[in-house]
Every structure is written in structure tokens, then in C-alpha cells.
Protein backbone atom coordinates (compact mmCIF):
# COMPACT_ATOMS: atom_id res chain seq x y z
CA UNK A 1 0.00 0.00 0.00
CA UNK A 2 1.40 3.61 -0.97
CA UNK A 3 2.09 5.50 1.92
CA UNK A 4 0.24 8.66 2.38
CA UNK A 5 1.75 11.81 3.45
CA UNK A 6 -0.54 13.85 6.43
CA UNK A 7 -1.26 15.82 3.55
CA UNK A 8 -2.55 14.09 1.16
CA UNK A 9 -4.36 11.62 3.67
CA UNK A 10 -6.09 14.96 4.72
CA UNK A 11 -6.70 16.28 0.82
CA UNK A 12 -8.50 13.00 -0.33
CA UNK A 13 -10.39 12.81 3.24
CA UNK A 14 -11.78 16.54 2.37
CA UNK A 15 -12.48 15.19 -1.28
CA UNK A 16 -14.48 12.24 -0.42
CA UNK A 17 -16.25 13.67 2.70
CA UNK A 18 -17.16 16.56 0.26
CA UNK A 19 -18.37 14.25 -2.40
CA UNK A 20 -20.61 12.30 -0.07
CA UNK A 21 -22.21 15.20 1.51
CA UNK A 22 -22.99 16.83 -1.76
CA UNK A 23 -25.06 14.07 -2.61
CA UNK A 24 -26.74 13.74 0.40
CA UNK A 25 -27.49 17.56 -0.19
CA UNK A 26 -28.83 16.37 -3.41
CA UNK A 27 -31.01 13.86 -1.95
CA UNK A 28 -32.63 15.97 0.34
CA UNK A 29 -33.21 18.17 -2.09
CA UNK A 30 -34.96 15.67 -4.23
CA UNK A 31 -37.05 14.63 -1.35
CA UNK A 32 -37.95 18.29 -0.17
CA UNK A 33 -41.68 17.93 -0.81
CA UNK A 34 -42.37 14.98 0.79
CA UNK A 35 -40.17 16.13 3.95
CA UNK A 36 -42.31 19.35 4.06
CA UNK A 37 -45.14 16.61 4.97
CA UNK A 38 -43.04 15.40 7.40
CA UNK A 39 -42.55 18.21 9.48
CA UNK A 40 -39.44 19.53 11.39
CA UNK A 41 -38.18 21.96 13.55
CA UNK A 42 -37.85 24.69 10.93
CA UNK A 43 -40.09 26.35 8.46
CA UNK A 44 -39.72 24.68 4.87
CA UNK A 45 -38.01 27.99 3.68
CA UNK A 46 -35.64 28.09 6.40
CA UNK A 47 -34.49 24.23 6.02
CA UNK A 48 -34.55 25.22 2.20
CA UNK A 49 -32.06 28.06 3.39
CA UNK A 50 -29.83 25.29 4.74
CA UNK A 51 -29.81 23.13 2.54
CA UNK A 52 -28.78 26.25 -0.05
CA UNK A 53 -25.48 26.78 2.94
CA UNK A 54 -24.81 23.36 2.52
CA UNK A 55 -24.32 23.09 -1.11
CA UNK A 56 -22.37 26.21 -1.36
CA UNK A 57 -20.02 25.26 1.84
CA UNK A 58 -19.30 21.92 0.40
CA UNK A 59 -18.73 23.22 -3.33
CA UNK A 60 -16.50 25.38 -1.68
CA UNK A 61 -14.47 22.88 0.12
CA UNK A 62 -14.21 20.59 -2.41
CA UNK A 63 -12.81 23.07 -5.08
CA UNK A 64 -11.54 25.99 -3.53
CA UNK A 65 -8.18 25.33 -1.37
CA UNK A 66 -7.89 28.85 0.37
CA UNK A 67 -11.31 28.29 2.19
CA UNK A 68 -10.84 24.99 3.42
CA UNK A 69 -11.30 25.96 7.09
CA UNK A 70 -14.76 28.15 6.78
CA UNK A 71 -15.93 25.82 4.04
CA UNK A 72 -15.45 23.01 6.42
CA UNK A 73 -17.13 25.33 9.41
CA UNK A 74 -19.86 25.98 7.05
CA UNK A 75 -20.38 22.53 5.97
CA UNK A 76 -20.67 21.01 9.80
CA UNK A 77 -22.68 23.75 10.86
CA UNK A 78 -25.61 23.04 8.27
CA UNK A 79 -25.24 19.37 8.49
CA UNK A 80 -25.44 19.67 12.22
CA UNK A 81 -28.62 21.94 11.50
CA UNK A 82 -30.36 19.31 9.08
CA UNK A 83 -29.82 17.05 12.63
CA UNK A 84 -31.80 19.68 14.41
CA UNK A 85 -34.53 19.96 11.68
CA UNK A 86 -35.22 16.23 11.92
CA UNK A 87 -34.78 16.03 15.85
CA UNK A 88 -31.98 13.67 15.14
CA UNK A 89 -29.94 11.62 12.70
CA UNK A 90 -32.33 11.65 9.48
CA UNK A 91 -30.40 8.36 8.07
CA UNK A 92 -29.02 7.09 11.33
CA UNK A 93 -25.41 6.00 11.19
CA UNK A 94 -24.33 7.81 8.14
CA UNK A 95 -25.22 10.93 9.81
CA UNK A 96 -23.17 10.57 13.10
CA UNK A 97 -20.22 9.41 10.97
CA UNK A 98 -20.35 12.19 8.80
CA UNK A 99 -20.73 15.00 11.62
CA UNK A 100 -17.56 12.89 13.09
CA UNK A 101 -15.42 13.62 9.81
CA UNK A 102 -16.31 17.54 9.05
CA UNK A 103 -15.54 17.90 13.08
CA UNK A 104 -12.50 16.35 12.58
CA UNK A 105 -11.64 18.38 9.41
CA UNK A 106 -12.57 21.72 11.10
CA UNK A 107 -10.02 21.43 13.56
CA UNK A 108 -7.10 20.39 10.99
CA UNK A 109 -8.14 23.56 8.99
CA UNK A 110 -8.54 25.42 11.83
CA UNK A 111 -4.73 25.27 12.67
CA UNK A 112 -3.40 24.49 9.14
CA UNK A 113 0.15 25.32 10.57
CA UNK A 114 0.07 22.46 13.23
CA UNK A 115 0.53 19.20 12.05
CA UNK A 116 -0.29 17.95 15.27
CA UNK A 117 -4.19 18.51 14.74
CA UNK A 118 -3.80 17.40 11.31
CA UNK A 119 -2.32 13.95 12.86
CA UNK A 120 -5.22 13.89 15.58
CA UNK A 121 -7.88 14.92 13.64
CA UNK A 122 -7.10 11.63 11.26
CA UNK A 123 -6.55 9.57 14.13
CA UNK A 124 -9.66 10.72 15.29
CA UNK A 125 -11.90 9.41 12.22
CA UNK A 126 -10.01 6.48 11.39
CA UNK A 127 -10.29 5.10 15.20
CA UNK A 128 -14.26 6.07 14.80
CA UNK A 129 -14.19 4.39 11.50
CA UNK A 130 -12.54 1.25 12.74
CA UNK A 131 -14.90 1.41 15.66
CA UNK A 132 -17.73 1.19 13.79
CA UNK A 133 -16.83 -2.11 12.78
CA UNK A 134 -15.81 -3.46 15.58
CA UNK A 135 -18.63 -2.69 17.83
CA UNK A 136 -21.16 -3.98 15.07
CA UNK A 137 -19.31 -7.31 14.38
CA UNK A 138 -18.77 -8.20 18.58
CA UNK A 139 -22.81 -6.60 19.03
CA UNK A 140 -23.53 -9.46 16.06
CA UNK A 141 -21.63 -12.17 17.49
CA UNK A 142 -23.16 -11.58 21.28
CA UNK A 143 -26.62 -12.82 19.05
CA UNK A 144 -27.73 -16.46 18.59
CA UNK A 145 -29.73 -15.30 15.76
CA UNK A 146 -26.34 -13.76 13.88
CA UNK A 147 -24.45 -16.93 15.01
CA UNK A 148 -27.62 -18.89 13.74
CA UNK A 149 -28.02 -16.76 10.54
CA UNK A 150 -31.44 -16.72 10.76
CA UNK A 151 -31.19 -12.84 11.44
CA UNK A 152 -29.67 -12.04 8.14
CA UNK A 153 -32.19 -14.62 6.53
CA UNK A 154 -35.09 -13.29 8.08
CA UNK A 155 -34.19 -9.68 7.93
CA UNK A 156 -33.70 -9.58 3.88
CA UNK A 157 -36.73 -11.71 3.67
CA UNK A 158 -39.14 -8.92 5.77
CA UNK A 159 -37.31 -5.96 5.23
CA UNK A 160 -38.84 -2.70 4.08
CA UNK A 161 -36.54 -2.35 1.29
CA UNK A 162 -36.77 -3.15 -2.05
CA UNK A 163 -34.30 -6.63 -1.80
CA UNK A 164 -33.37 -8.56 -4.82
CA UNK A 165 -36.00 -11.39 -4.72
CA UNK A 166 -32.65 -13.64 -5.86
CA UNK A 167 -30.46 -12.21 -2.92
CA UNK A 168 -33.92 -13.66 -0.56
CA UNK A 169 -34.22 -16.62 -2.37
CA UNK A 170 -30.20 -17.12 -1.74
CA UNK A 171 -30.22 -16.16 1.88
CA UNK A 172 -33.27 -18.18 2.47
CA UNK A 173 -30.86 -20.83 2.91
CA UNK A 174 -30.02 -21.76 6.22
CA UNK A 175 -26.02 -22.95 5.00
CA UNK A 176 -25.94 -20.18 2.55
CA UNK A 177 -27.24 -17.99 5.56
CA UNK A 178 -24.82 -19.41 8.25
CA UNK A 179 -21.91 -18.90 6.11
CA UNK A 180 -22.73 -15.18 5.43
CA UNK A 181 -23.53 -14.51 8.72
CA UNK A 182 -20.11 -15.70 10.10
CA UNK A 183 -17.86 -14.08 7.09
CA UNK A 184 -19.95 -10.57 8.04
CA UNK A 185 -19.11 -10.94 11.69
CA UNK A 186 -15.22 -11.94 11.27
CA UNK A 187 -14.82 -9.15 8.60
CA UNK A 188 -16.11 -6.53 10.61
CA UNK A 189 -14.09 -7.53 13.60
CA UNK A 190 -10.82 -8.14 11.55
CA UNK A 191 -10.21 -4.24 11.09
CA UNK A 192 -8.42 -4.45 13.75
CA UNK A 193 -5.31 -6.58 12.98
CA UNK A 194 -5.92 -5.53 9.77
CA UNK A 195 -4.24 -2.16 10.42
CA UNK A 196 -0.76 -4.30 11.92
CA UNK A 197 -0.42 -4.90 7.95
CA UNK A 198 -0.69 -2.88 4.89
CA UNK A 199 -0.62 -5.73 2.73
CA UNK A 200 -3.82 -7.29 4.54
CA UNK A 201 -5.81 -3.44 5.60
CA UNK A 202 -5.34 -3.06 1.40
CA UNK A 203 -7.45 -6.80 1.00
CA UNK A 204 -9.93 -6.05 4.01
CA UNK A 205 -10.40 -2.28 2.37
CA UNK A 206 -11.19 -4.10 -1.29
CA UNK A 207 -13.77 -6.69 1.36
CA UNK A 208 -15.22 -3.74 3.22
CA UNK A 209 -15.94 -1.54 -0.18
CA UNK A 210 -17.35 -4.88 -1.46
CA UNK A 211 -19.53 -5.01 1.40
CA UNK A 212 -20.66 -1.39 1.19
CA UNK A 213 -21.65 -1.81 -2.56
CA UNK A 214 -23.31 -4.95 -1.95
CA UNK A 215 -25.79 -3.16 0.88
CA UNK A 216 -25.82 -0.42 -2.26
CA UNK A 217 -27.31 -2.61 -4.46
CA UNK A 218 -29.50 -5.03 -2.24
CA UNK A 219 -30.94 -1.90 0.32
CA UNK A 220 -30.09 1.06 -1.37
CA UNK A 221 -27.49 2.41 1.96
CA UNK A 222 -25.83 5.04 -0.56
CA UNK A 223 -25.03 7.17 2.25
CA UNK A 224 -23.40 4.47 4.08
CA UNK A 225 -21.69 3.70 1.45
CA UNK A 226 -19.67 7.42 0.37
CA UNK A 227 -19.54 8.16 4.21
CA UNK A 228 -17.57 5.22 5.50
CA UNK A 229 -15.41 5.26 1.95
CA UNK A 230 -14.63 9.04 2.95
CA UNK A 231 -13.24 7.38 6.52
CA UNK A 232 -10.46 4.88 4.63
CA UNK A 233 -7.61 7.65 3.75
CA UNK A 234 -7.80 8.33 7.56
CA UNK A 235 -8.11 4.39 8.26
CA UNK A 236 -5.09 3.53 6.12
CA UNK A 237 -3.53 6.43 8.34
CA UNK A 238 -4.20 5.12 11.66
CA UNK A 239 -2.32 1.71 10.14
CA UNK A 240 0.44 3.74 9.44
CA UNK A 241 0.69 5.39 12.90
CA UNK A 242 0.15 2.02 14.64
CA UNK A 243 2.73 0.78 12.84
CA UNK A 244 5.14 3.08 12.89
């Protein structure tokens, strides 16, 4: 694996996160009217007023280097807003990760002359990131039903998304099921000694974007999917300080 200088680690981090929240801008926007049903805890033309920050923050710190640290400011602020609107994470997960990243990248722009808060602010998202999959894998394996797989069975074949009638049909067998169910869990918990190699955190990153594009496809977890990709330059950091 190439090894990444602080800043470039920090450049592609900004890229991605910017990428992934500018389509989540763009999904919001394409589901305005039907969140105006919804309700929140602004007026429609105040969250529209928001989501108008947003997109001009993120543009901002995704092509324009000498405003990295208010673009970033900008950025957090309105996604921390949308948070407010929906009294709380509108798509769970994704949300809390991302707030975690444009936190982190506020305080590496803020002090652009310290590499120190470059360093932490990396650390920072890649031990979240790595974290993520760790307490998810253990919380699975704790679970007779995940040991069983008859939770991933049964939750493709009565979930509310649109699943792949072949990716039920497939699951809805109990070997096929078992076996999935155990690779999911030792993935997700192999992170960790993962980052003591760069030969093997290079395979489990090709596994884990795999795995992201595969819940893509089958539930349509795009957010999940850009968030946690925007979290590997800072995970393939955290190898390199580990191992250092």
C-alpha cells in the first residue's frame, strides 16, 4: 500500500467527505416535498435556506483550497442543523459518521500550521471508522440469531426495502445464511489486525468496499456507502501510525 503523506491523507479525506455530503445535499433536495409533509423543527423555507449553505459550503471545500477551514465550518454547521430539523440523525449511522469527519476536518483547517491537529484529527476518524466495525461485528456475534443466521435470513426476507428477490431466495438458505452470517461478523471484527499490515488493511479495504456496494445494491445504503469510503484515507492512516 502507498504510503500517504498527512497531507494528502487529509486532501482526499476533504475530497471524499465533500463528495458524499454533496449528494446527500442532493437527496434531500430531491425529497424536499415529501419532507415538508413530514414536518421539522424549521419552516420549509428556512431548512430550504440550509440546505442552499450546505451546497455552497461543500462546493467550496471541495474546489476551492484557500477556504478549506470556513468551508469546512460551514459545511458542519448546516449538516449539524439538518440534525436539528429532523430532531436527530435523518439516516441514522451515516449521519453521526459524517458530523464525526467535518468535526474532525474543522479542527485540521482550523490550525493548518500544526501538524499535530492534522495527525489527531485523522486519528480521530479512522479510530471512529474502525470502531464502527468493531462494535457492530462483537454486538452481532453476542446474538444467537447472527451466530444462527437466521437474522440475516429473516431480515432480507421482511425488510422494508426493495431486496433482490434472488439475494432472498439465496439467503433463504439456512447454509448459505450461516456462512454469510459468520464471514460478516469476522470481517467486521478483523479491522483491527488488519491495520498491523498494509498488505492485509489493502485486502480487508477491497472486502469492506465490497460489502458497502453490496448493501448499495440489495438496500439502497448510498449514504453508508460514500460516508464510511470518505473514513479509509484516515483508516489507512491510523495503520500507518500504529505501525510506525
Amino acid at each position: 500500500m502507498t504510503t500517504f503523506s498527512l497531507s494528502s491523507a487529509l486532501d482526499l479525506t476533504r475530497v471524499l467527505a465533500g463528495i458524499a455530503v454533496l449528494l446527500q445535499n442532493l437527496e434531500m433536495r430531491s425529497l424536499r416535498k415529501s419532507l415538508a409533509r413530514i414536518g421539522g423543527s424549521f419552516t420549509d423555507r428556512y431548512f430550504g435556506g440550509i440546505l442552499a449553505m450546505q451546497l455552497f459550503g461543500v462546493l467550496c471545500l471541495i474546489v476551492l483550497p484557500d477556504f478549506h477551514a470556513p468551508s469546512a465550518a460551514v459545511v458542519f454547521a448546516t449538516s449539524l442543523l439538518i440534525s436539528v430539523h429532523f430532531r436527530g440523525s435523518f439516516n441514522g449511522g451515516a449521519d453521526a459518521m459524517t458530523l464525526v469527519i467535518l468535526s474532525a476536518l474543522c479542527v485540521a483547517f482550523a490550525f493548518p500550521s500544526h501538524p499535530l491537529a492534522t495527525k489527531a484529527a485523522l486519528v480521530y476518524i479512522g479510530l471512529h471508522s474502525t470502531l464502527s466495525y468493531v462494535i457492530a461485528g462483537i454486538s452481532k456475534l453476542k446474538k444467537s440469531r447472527w451466530r444462527s443466521g437466521a437474522e440475516i435470513r429473516d431480515s432480507l426476507k421482511d425488510s422494508s426495502y426493495a431486496v433482490p428477490a434472488t439475494l432472498v431466495r439465496s439467503f433463504s438458505e439456512a447454509p448459505t445464511a450461516f456462512a454469510v452470517s459468520w464471514t460478516l461478523m469476522l470481517f467486521e471484527i478483523a479491522v483491527v489486525p488488519a491495520l498491523m499490515s498494509p498488505h492485509t488493511l489493502s485486502a480487508w479495504l477491497v472486502l469492506a468496499l465490497a460489502f458497502h456496494l453490496l448493501n448499495f445494491a440489495a438496500l439502497g445504503l448510498n449514504r453508508f456507502l460514500f460516508v464510511w469510503v470518505a473514513t479509509y484515507p484516515a483508516l489507512i492512516y491510523l495503520g500507518e501510525t500504529l505501525r510506525a
